[in-house]
N, C-alpha and C. Protein backbone atom coordinates (compact mmCIF):
# COMPACT_ATOMS: atom_id res chain seq x y z
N UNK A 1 -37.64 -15.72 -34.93
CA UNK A 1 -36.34 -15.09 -35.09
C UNK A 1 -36.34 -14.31 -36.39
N UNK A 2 -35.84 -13.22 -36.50
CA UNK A 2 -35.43 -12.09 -37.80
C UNK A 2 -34.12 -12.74 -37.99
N UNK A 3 -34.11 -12.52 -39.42
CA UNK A 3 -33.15 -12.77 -40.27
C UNK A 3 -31.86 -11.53 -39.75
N UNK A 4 -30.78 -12.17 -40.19
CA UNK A 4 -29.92 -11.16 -39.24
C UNK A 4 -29.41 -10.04 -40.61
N UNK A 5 -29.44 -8.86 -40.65
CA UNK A 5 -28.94 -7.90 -41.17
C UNK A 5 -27.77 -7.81 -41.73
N UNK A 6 -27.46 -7.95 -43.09
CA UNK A 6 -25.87 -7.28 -43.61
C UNK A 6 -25.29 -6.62 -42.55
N UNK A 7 -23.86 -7.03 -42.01
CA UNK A 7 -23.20 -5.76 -41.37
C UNK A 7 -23.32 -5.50 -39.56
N UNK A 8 -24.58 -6.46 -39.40
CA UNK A 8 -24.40 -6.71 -37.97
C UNK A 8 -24.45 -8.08 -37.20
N UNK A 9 -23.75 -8.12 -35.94
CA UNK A 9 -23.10 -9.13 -35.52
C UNK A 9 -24.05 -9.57 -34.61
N UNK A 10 -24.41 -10.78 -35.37
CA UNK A 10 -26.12 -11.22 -34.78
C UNK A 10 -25.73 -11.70 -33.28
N UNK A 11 -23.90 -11.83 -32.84
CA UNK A 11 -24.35 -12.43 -31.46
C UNK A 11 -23.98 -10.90 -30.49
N UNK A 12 -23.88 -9.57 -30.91
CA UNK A 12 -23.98 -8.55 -30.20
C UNK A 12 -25.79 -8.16 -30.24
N UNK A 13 -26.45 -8.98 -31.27
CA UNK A 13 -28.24 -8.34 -30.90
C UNK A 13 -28.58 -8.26 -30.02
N UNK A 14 -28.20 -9.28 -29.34
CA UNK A 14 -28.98 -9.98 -27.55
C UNK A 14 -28.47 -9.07 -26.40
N UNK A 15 -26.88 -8.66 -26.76
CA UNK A 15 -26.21 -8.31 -25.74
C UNK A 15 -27.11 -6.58 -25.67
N UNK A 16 -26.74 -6.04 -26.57
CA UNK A 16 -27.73 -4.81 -26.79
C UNK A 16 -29.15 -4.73 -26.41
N UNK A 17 -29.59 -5.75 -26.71
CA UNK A 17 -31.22 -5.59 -25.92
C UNK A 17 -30.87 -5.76 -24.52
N UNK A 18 -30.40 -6.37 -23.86
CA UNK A 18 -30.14 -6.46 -22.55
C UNK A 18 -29.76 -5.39 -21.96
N UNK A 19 -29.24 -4.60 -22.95
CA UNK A 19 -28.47 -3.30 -22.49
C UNK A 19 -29.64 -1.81 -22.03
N UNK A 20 -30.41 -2.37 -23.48
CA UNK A 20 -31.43 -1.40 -23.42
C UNK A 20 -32.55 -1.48 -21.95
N UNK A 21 -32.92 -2.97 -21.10
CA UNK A 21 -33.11 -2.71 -20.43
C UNK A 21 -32.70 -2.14 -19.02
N UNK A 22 -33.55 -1.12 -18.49
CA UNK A 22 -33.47 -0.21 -17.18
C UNK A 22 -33.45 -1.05 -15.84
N UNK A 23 -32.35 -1.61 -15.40
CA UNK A 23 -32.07 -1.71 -14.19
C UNK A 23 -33.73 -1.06 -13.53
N UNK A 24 -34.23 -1.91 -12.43
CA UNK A 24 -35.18 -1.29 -11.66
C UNK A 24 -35.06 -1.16 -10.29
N UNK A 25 -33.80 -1.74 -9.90
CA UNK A 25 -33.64 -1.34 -8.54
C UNK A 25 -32.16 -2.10 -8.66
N UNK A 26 -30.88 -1.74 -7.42
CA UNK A 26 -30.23 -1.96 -7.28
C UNK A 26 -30.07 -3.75 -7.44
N UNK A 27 -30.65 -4.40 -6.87
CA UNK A 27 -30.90 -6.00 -6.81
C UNK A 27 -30.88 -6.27 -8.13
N UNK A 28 -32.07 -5.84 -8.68
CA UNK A 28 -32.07 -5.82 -10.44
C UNK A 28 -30.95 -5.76 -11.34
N UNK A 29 -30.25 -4.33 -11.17
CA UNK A 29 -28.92 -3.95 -11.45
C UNK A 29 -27.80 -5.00 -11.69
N UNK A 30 -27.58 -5.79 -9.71
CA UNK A 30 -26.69 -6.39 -9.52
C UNK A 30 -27.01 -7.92 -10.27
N UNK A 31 -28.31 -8.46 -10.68
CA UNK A 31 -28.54 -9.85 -11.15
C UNK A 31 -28.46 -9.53 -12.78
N UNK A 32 -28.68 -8.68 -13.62
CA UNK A 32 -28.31 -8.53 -14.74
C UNK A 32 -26.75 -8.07 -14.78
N UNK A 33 -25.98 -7.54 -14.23
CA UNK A 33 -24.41 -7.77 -13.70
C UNK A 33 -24.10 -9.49 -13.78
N UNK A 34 -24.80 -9.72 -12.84
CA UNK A 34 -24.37 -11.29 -12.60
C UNK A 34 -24.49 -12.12 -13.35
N UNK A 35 -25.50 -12.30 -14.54
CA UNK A 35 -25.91 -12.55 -15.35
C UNK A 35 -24.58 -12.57 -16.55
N UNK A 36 -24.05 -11.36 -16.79
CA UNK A 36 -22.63 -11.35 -17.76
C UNK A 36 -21.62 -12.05 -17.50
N UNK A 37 -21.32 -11.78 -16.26
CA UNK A 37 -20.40 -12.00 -15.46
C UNK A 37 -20.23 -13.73 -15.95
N UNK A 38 -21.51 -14.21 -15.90
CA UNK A 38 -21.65 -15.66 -15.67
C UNK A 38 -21.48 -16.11 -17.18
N UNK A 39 -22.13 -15.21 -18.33
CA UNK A 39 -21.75 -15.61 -19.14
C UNK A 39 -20.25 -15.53 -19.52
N UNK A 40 -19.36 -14.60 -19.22
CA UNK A 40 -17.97 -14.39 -19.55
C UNK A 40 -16.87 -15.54 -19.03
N UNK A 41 -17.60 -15.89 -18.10
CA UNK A 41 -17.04 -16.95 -16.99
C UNK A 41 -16.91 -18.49 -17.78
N UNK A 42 -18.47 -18.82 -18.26
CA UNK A 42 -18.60 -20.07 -19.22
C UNK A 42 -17.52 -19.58 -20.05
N UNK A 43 -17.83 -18.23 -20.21
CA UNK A 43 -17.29 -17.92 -22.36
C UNK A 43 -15.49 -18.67 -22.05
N UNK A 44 -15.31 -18.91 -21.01
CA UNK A 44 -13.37 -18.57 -20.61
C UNK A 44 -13.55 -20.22 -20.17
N UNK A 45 -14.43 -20.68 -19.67
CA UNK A 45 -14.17 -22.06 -19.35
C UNK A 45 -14.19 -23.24 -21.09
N UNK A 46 -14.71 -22.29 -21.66
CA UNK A 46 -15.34 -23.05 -22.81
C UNK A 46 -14.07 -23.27 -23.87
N UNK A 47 -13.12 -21.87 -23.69
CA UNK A 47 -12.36 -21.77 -24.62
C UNK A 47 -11.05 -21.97 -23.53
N UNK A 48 -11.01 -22.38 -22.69
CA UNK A 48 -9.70 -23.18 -21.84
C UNK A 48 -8.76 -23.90 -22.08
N UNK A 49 -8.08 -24.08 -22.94
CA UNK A 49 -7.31 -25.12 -23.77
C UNK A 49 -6.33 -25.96 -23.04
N UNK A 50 -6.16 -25.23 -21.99
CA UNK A 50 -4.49 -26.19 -21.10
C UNK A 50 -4.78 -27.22 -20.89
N UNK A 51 -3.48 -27.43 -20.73
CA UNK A 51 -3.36 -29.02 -20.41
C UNK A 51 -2.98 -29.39 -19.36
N UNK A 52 -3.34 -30.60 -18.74
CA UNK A 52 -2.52 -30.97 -17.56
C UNK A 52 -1.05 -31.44 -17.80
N UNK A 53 -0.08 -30.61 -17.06
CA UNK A 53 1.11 -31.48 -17.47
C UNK A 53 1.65 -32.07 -16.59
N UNK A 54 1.16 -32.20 -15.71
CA UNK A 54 1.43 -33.80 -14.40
C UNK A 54 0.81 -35.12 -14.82
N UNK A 55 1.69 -35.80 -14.99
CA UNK A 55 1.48 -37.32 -15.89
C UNK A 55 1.16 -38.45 -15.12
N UNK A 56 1.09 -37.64 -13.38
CA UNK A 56 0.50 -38.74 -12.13
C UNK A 56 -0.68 -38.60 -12.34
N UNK A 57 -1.65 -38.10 -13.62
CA UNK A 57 -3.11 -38.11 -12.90
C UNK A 57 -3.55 -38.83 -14.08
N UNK A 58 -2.81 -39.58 -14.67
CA UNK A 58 -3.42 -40.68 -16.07
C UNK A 58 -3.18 -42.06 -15.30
């Protein structure tokens, strides 16, 4: 791992290299799609805060 740079946001590095790669065929395309997708998905389950407020399920 490189030391991360004054001024840049070491968790956009990864996203950018990913970026830089060329789709090689539609399939390709759609599994690096799916790939975000999946991370955005965790990113929203992770930071989920609600609560249950039905007090029948304690």
């Amino acid at each position: 791992m490189s030391k991360a740079k004054p001024g840049i946001d070491k968790n956009l590095m990864n996203v950018v290299a990913d970026l830089e790669q060329p789709a090689v065929n539609s399939h390709h395309a759609q599994q690096i799609q799916q790939d975000t997708n999946d991370r955005r998905h965790q990113d929203s389950l992770n930071h989920d805060k609600t609560e249950d407020m039905n007090p029948s399920h304690s």
